[in-house]
N, C-alpha and C. Protein backbone atom coordinates (compact mmCIF):
# COMPACT_ATOMS: atom_id res chain seq x y z
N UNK A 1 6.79 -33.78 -13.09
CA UNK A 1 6.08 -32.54 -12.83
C UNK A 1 4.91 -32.44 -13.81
N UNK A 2 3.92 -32.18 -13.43
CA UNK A 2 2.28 -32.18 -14.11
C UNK A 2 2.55 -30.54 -14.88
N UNK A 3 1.78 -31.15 -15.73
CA UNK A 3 1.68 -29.45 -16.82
C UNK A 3 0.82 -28.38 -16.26
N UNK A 4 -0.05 -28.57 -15.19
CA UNK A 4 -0.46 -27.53 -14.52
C UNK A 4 0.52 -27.10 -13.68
N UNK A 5 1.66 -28.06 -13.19
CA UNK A 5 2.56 -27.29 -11.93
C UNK A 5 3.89 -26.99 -13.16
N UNK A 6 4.31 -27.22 -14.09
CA UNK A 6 5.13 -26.50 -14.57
C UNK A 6 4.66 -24.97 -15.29
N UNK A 7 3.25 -24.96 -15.46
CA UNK A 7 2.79 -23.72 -16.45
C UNK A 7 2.87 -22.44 -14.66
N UNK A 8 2.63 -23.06 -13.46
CA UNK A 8 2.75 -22.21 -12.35
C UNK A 8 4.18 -22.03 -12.17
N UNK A 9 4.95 -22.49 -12.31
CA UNK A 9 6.39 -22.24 -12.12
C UNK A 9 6.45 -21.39 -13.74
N UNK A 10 6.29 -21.22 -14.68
CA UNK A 10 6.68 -20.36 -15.83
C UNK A 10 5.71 -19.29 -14.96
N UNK A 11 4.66 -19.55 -15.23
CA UNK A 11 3.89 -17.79 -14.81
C UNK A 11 4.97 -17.44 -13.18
N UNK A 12 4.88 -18.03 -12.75
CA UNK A 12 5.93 -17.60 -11.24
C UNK A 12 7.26 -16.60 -11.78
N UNK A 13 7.68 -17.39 -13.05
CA UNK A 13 9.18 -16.80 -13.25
C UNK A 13 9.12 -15.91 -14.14
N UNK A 14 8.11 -15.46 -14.74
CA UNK A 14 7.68 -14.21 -15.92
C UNK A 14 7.61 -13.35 -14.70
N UNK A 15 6.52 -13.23 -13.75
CA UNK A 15 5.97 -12.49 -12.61
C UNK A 15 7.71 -12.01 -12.10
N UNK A 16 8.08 -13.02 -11.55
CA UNK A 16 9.14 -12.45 -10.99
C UNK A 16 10.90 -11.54 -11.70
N UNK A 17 10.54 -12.21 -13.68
CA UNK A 17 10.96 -11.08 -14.27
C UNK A 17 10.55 -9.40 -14.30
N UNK A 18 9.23 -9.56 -14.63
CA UNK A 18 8.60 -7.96 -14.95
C UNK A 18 8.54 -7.45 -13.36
N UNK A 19 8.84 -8.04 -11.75
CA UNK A 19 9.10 -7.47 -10.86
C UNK A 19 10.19 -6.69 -10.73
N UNK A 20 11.20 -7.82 -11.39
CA UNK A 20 13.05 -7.51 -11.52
C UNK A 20 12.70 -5.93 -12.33
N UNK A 21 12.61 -6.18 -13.44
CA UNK A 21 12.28 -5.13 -14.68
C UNK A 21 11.48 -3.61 -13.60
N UNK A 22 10.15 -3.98 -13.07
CA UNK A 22 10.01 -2.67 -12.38
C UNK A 22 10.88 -1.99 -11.31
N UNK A 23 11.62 -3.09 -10.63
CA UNK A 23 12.41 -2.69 -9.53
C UNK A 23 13.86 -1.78 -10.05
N UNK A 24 14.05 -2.56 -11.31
CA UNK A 24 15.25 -1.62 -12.23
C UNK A 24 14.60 -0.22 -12.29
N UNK A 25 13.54 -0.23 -13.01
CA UNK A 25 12.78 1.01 -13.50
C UNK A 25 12.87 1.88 -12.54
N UNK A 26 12.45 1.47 -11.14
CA UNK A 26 11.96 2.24 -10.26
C UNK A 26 13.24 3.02 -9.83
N UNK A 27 14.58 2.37 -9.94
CA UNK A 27 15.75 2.81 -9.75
C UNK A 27 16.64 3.70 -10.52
N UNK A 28 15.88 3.36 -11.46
CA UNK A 28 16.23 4.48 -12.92
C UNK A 28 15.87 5.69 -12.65
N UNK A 29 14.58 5.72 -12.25
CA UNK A 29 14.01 7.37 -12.29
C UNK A 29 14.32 7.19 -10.74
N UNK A 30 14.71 6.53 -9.78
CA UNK A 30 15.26 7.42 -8.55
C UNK A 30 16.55 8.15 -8.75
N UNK A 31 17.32 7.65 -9.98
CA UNK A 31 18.60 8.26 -10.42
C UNK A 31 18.31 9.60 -11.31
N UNK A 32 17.55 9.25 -11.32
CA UNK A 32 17.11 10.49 -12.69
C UNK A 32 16.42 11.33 -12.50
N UNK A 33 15.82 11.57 -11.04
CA UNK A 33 15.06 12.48 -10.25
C UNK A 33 13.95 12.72 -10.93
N UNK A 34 13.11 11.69 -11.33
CA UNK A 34 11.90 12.02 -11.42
C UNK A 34 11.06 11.59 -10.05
N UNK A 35 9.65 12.54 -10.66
CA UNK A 35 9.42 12.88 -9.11
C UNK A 35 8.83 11.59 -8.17
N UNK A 36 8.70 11.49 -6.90
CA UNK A 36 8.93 10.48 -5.79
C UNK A 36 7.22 10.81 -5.03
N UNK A 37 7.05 9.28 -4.96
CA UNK A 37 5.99 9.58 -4.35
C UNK A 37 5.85 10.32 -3.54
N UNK A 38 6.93 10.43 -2.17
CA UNK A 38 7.27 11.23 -1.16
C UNK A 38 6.79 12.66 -1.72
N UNK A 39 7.64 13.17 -2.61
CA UNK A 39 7.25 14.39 -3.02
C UNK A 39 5.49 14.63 -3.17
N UNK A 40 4.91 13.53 -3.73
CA UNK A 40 3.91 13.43 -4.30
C UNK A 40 2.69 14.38 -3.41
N UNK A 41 2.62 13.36 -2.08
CA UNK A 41 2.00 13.34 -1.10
C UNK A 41 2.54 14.13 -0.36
N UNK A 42 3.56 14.92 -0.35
CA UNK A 42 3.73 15.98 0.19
C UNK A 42 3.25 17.14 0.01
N UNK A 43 3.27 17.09 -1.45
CA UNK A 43 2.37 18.11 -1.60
C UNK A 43 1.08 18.29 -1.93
N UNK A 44 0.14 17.11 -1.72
CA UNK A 44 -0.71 17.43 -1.34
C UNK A 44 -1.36 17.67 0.18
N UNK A 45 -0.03 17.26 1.34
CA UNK A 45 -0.45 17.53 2.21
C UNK A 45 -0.46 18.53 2.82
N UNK A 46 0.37 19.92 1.74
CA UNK A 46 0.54 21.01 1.76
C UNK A 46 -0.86 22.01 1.88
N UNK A 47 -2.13 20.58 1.19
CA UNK A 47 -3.16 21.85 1.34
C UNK A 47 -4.35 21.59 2.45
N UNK A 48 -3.76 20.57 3.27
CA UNK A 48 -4.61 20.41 4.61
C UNK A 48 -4.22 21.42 5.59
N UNK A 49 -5.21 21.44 6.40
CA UNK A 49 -5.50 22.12 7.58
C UNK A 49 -4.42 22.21 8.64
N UNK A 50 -4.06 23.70 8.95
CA UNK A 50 -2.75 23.64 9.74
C UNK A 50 -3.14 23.18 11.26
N UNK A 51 -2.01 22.15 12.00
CA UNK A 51 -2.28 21.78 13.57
C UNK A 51 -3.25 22.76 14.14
N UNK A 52 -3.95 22.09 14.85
CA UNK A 52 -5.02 22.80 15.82
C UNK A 52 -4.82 22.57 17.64
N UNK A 53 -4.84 23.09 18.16
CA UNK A 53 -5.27 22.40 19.60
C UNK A 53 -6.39 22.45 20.08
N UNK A 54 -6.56 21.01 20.07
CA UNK A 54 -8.40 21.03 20.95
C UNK A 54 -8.32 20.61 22.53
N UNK A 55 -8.57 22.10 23.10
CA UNK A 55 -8.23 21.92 24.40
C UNK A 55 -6.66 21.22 24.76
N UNK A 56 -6.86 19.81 25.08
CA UNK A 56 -5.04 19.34 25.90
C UNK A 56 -4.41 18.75 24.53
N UNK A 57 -5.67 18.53 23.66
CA UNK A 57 -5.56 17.27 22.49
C UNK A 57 -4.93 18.19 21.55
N UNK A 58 -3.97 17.56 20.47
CA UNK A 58 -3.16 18.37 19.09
C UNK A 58 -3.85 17.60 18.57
N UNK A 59 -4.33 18.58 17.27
CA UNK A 59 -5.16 17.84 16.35
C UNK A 59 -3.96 17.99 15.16
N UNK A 60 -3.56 16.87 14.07
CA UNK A 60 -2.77 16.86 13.25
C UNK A 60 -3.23 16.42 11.92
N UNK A 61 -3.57 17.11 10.61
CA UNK A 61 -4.21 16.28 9.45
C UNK A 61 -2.93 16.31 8.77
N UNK A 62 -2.94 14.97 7.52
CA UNK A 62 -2.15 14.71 6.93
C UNK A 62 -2.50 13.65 5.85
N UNK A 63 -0.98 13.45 5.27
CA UNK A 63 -1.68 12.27 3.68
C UNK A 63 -0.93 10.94 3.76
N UNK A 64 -1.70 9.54 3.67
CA UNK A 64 -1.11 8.35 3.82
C UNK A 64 -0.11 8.21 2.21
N UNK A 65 1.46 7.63 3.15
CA UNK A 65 1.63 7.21 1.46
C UNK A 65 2.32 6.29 1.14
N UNK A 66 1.50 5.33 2.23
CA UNK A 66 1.82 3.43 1.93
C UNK A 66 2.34 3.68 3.35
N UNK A 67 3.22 4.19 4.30
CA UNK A 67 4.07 3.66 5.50
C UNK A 67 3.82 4.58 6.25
N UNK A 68 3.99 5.92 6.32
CA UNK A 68 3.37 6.72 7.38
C UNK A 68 2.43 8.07 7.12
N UNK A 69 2.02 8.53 7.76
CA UNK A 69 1.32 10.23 7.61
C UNK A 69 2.04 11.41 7.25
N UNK A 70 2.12 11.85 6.27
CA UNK A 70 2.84 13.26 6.15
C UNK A 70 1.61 14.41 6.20
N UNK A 71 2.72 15.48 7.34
CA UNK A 71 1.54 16.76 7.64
C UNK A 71 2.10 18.16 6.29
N UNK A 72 1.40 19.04 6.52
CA UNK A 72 1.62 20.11 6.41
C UNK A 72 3.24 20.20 6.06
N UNK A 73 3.92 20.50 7.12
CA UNK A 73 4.98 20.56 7.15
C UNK A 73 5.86 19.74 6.93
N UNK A 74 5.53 18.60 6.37
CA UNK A 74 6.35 17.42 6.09
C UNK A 74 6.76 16.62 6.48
N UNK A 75 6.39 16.82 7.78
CA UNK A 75 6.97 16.12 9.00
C UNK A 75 5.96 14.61 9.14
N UNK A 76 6.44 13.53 9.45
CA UNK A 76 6.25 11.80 9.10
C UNK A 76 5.71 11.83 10.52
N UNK A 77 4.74 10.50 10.68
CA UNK A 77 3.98 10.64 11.65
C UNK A 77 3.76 8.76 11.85
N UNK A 78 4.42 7.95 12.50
CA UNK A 78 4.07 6.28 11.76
C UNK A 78 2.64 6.41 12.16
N UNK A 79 1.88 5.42 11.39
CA UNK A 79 1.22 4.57 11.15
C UNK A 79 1.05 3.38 11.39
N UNK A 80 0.50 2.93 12.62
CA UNK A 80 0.79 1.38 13.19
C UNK A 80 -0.04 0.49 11.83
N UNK A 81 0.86 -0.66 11.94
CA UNK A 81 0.84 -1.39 10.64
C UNK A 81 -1.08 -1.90 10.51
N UNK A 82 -1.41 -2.26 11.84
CA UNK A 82 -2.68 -3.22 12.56
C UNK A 82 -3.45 -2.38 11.54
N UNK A 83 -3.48 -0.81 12.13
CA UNK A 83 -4.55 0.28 11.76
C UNK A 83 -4.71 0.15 9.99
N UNK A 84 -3.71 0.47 9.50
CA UNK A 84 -3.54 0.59 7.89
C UNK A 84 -3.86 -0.51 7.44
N UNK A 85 -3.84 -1.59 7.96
CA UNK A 85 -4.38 -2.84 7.27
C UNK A 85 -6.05 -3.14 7.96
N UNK A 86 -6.03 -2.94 8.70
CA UNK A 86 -7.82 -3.14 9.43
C UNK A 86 -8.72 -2.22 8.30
N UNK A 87 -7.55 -0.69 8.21
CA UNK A 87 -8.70 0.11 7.64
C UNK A 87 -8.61 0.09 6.19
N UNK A 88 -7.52 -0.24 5.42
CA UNK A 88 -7.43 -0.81 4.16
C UNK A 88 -7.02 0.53 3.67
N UNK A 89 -6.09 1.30 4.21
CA UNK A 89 -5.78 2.75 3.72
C UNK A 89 -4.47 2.60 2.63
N UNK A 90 -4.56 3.31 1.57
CA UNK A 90 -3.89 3.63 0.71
C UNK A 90 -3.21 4.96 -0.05
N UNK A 91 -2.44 4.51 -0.43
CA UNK A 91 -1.53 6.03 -0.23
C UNK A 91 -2.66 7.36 -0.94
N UNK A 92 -2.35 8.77 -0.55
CA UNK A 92 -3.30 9.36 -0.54
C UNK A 92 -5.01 9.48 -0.23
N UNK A 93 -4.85 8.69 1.32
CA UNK A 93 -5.74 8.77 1.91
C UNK A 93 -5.54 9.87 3.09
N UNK A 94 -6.51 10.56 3.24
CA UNK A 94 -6.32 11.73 4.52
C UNK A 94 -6.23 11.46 5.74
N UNK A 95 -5.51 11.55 6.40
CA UNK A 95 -6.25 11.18 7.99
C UNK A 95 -6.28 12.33 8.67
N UNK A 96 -6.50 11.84 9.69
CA UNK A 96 -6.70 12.98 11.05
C UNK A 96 -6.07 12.56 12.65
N UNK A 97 -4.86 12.88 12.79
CA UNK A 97 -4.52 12.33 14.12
C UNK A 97 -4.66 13.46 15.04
N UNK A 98 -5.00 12.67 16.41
CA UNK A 98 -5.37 13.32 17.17
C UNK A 98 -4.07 12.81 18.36
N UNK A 99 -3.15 14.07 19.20
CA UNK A 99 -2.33 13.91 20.23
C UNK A 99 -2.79 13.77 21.06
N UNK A 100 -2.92 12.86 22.10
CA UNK A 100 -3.56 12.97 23.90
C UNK A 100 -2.55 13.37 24.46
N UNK A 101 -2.71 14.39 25.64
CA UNK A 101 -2.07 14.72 26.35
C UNK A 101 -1.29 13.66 26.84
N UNK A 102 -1.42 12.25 26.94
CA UNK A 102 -0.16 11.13 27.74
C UNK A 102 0.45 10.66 26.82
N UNK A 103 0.77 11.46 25.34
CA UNK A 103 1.34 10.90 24.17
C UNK A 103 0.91 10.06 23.09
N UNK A 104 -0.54 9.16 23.67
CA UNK A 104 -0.70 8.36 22.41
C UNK A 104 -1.62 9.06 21.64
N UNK A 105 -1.23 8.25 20.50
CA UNK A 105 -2.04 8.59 19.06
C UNK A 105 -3.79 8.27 18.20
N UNK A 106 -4.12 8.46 18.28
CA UNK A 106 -5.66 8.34 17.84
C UNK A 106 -6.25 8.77 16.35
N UNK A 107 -5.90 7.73 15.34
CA UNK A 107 -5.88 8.38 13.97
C UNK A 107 -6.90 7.70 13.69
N UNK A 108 -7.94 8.86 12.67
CA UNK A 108 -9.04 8.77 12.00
C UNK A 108 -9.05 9.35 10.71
N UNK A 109 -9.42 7.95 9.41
CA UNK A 109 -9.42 8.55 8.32
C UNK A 109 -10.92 9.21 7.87
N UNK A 110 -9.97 10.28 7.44
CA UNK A 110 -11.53 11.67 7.02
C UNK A 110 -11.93 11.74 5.38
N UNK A 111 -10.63 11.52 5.02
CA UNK A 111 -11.08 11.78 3.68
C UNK A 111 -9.78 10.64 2.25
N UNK A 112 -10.92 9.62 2.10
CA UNK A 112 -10.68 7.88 1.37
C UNK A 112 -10.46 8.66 0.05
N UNK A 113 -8.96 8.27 -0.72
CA UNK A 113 -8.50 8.71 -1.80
C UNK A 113 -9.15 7.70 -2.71
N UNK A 114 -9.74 7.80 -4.12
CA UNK A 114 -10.43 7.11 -4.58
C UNK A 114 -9.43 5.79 -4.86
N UNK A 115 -10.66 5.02 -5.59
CA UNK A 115 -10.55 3.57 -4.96
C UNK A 115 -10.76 2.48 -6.00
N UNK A 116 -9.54 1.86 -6.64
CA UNK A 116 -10.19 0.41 -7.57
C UNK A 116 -9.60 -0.99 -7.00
N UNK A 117 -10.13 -1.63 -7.51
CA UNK A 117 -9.82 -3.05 -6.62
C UNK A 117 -9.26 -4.11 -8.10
N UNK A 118 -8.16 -4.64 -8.32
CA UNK A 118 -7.58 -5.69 -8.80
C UNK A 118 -7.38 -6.57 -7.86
N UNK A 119 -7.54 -7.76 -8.96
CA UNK A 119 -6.82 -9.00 -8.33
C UNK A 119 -5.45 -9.15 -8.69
N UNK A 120 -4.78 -10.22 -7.71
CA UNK A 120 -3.20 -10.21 -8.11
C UNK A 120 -2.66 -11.61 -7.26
N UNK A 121 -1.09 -11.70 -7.43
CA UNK A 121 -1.08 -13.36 -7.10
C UNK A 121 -0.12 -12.34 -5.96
N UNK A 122 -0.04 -12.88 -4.81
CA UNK A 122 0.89 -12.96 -3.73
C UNK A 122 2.19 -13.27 -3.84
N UNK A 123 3.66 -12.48 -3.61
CA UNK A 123 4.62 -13.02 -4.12
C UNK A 123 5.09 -12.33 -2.71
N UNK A 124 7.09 -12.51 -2.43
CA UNK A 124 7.45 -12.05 -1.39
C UNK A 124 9.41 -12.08 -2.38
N UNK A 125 9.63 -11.07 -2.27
CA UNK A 125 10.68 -10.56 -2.84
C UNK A 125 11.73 -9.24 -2.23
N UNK A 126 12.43 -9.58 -1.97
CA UNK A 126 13.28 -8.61 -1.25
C UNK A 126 13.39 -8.60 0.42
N UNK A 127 12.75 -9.31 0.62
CA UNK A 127 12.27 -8.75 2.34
C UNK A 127 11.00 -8.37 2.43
N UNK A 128 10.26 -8.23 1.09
CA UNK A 128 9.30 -7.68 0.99
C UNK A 128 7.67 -8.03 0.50
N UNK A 129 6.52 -8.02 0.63
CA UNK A 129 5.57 -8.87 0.45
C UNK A 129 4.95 -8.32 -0.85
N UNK A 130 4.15 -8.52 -1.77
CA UNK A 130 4.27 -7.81 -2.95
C UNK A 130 3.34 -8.58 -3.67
N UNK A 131 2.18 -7.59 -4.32
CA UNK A 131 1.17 -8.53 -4.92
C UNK A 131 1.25 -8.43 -6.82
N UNK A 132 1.66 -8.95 -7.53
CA UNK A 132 1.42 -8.57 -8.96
C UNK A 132 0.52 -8.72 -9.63
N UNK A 133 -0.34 -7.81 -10.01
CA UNK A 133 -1.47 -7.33 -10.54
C UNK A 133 -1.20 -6.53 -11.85
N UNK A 134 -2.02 -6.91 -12.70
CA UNK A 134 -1.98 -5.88 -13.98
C UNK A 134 -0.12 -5.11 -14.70
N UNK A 135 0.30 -6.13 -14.02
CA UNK A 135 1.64 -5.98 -14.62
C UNK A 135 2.70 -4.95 -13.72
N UNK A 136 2.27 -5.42 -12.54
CA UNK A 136 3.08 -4.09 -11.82
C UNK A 136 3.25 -5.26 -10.30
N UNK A 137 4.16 -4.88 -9.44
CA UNK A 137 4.33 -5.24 -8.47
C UNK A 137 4.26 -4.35 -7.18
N UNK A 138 2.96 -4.42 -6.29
CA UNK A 138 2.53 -3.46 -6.07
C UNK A 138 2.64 -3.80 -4.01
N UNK A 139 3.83 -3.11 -3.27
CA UNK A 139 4.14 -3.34 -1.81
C UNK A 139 2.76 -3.87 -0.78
N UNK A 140 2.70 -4.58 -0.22
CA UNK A 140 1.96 -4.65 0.71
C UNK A 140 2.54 -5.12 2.22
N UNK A 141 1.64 -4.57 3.17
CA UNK A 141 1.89 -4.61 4.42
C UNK A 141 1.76 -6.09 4.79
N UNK A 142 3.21 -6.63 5.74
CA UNK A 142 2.98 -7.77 6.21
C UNK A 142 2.15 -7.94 7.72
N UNK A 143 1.54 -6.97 7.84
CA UNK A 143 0.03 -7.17 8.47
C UNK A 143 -1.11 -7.55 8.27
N UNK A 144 -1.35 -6.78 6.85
CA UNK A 144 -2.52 -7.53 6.14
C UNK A 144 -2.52 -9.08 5.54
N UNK A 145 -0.97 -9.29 5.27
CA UNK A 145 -1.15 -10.53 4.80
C UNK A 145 -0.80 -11.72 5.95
N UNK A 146 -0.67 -11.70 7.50
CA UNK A 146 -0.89 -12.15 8.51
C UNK A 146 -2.37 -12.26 8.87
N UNK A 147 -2.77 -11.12 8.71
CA UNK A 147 -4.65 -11.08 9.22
C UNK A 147 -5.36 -11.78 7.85
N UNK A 148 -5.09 -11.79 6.99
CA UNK A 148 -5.75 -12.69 5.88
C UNK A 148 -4.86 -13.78 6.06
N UNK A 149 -4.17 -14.05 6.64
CA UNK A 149 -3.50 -15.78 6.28
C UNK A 149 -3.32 -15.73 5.17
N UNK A 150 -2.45 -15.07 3.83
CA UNK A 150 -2.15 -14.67 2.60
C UNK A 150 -0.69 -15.85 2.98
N UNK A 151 -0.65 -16.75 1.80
CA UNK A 151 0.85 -17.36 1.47
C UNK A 151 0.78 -17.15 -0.12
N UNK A 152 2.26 -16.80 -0.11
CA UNK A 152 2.92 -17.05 -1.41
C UNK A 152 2.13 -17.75 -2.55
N UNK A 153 1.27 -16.94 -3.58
CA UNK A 153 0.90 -17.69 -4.68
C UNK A 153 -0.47 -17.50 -4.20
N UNK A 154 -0.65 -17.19 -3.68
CA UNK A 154 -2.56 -16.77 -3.24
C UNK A 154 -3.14 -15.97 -4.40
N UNK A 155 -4.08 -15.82 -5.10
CA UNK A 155 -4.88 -14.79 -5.45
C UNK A 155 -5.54 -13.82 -4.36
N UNK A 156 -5.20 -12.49 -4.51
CA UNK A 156 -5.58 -11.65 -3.62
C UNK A 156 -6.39 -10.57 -4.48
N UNK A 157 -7.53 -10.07 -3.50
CA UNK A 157 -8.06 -8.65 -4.10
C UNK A 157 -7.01 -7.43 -3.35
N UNK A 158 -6.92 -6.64 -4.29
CA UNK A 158 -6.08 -5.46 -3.46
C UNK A 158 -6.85 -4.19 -3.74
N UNK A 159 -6.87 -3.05 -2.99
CA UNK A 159 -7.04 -1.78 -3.36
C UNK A 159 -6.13 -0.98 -3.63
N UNK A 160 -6.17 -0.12 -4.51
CA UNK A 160 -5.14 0.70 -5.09
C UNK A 160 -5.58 2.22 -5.20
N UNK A 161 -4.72 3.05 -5.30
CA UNK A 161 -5.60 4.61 -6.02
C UNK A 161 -6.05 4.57 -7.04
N UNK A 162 -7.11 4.84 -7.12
CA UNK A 162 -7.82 4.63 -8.77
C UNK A 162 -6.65 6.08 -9.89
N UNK A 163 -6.00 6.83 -9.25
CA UNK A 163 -5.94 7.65 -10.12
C UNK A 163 -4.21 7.66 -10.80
N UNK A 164 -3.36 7.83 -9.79
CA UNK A 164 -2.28 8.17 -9.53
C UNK A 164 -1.53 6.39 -9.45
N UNK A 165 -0.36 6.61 -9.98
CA UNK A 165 0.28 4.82 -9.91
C UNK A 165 1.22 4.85 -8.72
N UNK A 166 1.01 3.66 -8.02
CA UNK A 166 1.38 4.00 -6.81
C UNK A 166 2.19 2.76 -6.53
N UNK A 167 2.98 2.96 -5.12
CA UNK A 167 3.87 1.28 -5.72
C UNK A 167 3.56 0.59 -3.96
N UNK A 168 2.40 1.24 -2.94
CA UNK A 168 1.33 0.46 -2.09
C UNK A 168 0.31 -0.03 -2.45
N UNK A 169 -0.17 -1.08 -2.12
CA UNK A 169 -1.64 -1.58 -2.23
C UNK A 169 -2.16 -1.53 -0.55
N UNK A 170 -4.01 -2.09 -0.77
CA UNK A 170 -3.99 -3.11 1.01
C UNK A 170 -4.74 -4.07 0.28
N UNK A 171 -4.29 -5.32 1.12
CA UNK A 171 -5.03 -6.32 0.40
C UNK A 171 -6.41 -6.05 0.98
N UNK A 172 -7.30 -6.36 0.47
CA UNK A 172 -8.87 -6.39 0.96
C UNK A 172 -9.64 -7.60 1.27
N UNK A 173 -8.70 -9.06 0.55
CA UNK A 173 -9.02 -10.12 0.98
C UNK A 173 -8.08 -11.28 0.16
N UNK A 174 -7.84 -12.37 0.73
CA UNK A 174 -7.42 -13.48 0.30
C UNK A 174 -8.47 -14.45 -0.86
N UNK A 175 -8.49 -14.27 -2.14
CA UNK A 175 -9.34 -15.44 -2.84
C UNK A 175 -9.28 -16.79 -2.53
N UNK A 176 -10.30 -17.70 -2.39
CA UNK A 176 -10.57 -19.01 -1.67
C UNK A 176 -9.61 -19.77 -2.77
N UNK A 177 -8.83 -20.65 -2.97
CA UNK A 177 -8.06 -21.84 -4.14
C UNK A 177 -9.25 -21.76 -5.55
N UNK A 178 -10.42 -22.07 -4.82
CA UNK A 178 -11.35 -22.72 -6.27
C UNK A 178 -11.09 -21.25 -7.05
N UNK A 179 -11.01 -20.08 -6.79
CA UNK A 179 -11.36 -19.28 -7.87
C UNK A 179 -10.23 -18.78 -8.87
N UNK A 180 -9.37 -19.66 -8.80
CA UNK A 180 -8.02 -19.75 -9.40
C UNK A 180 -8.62 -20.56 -10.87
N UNK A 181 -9.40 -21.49 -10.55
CA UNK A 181 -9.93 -21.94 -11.45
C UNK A 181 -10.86 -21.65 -12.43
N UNK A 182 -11.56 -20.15 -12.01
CA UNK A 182 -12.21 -19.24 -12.79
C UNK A 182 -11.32 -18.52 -13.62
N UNK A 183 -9.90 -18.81 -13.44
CA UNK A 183 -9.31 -17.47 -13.95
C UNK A 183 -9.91 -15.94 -13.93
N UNK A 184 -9.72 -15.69 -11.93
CA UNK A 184 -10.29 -14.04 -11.97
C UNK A 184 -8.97 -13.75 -12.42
C-alpha cells in the first residue's frame, strides 16, 4: 500500500470517527431536549403568511428544513427530492406552494436563507449520504449526489446556512480529482 493510499484510509477513519462522535452528540441532546431543528423551523414558519386561495389554487408558504416544507401550522408538506436538489435549497429556505385544483403541487422558492459554500469529502454512513466539511458531518440528498455523479471520497462544494448549524447541506457541485491536489 503507497503512502498516499494509506494517509487516505487514516483521513477516511478520523472522518468517520468525528462522524461517530457527532452522531453520539446529536443523540445526547435528542435525550436531553435541547432544541430540534424541527422546532427550529417551525417557528419560524410561524411568521409566514397564513393559506390563501387564489381563485381554485391554495396558496401555502412555509420553511425548508432539509426533507420537507413546514407551514404556519406545522403541518409537513414533502418536497420532491429532484426539486431540492435542482434548486440547491437548504434548510430555512422559504417557499411558496401552490395547490391545483387536480392535486398537484407547484413549489416556488421566494425567499433563499443565507448562504456559505464549503468544501467537503463525500462519505455514505448509515443508509445515509453525508458530506464532512469543517468538522461536521453534514446530510445530503441522494438526488443531488446521483445528478452530480458524486462517489464516495469525492471532494464536493456544498451549501449550508450561513447562520444557524444545521445537520442538511445541497451539494452545489462535484470537484474534478485534480483539485484534490490543490488541497481545497
Amino acid at each position: 500500500m503507497s503512502q498516499a493510499s494509506k494517509l487516505a484510509l487514516i483521513k477516511e477513519m478520523i472522518d468517520s470517527a468525528e462522524s461517530s462522535l457527532r452522531s453520539a452528540k446529536q443523540l445526547v441532546s435528542e435525550l436531553t431536549g435541547s432544541k430540534s431543528t424541527k422546532a427550529v423551523y417551525s417557528k419560524v414558519a410561524e411568521t409566514l403568511e397564513d393559506t390563501d386561495h387564489d381563485g381554485e389554487d391554495t396558496i401555502v408558504e412555509g420553511v425548508y428544513n432539509g426533507q420537507v416544507m413546514i407551514d404556519k401550522t406545522k403541518k409537513e408538506y414533502p418536497i420532491p427530492a429532484n426539486y431540492a436538489s435542482k434548486s440547491k435549497l437548504i434548510p430555512g429556505d422559504v417557499l411558496k406552494l401552490t395547490i391545483k385544483p387536480d392535486g398537484s403541487f407547484v413549489y416556488k422558492q421566494i425567499g433563499p436563507a443565507p448562504r456559505k459554500r464549503i468544501v467537503g469529502t463525500l462519505t455514505y454512513e448509515d443508509g445515509q449520504y453525508k458530506v464532512i466539511a469543517n468538522g461536521k458531518a453534514y446530510k445530503v440528498l441522494l438526488a443531488s449526489v446521483t445528478y452530480f455523479k458524486g462517489e464516495i471520497g469525492n471532494k464536493v462544494t456544498i451549501v449550508v446556512p450561513e447562520i444557524e448549524d444545521s445537520e442538511w447541506a445541497a451539494i452545489e457541485n462535484v470537484l474534478p480529482p485534480e483539485s484534490e491536489k490543490l488541497d481545497i
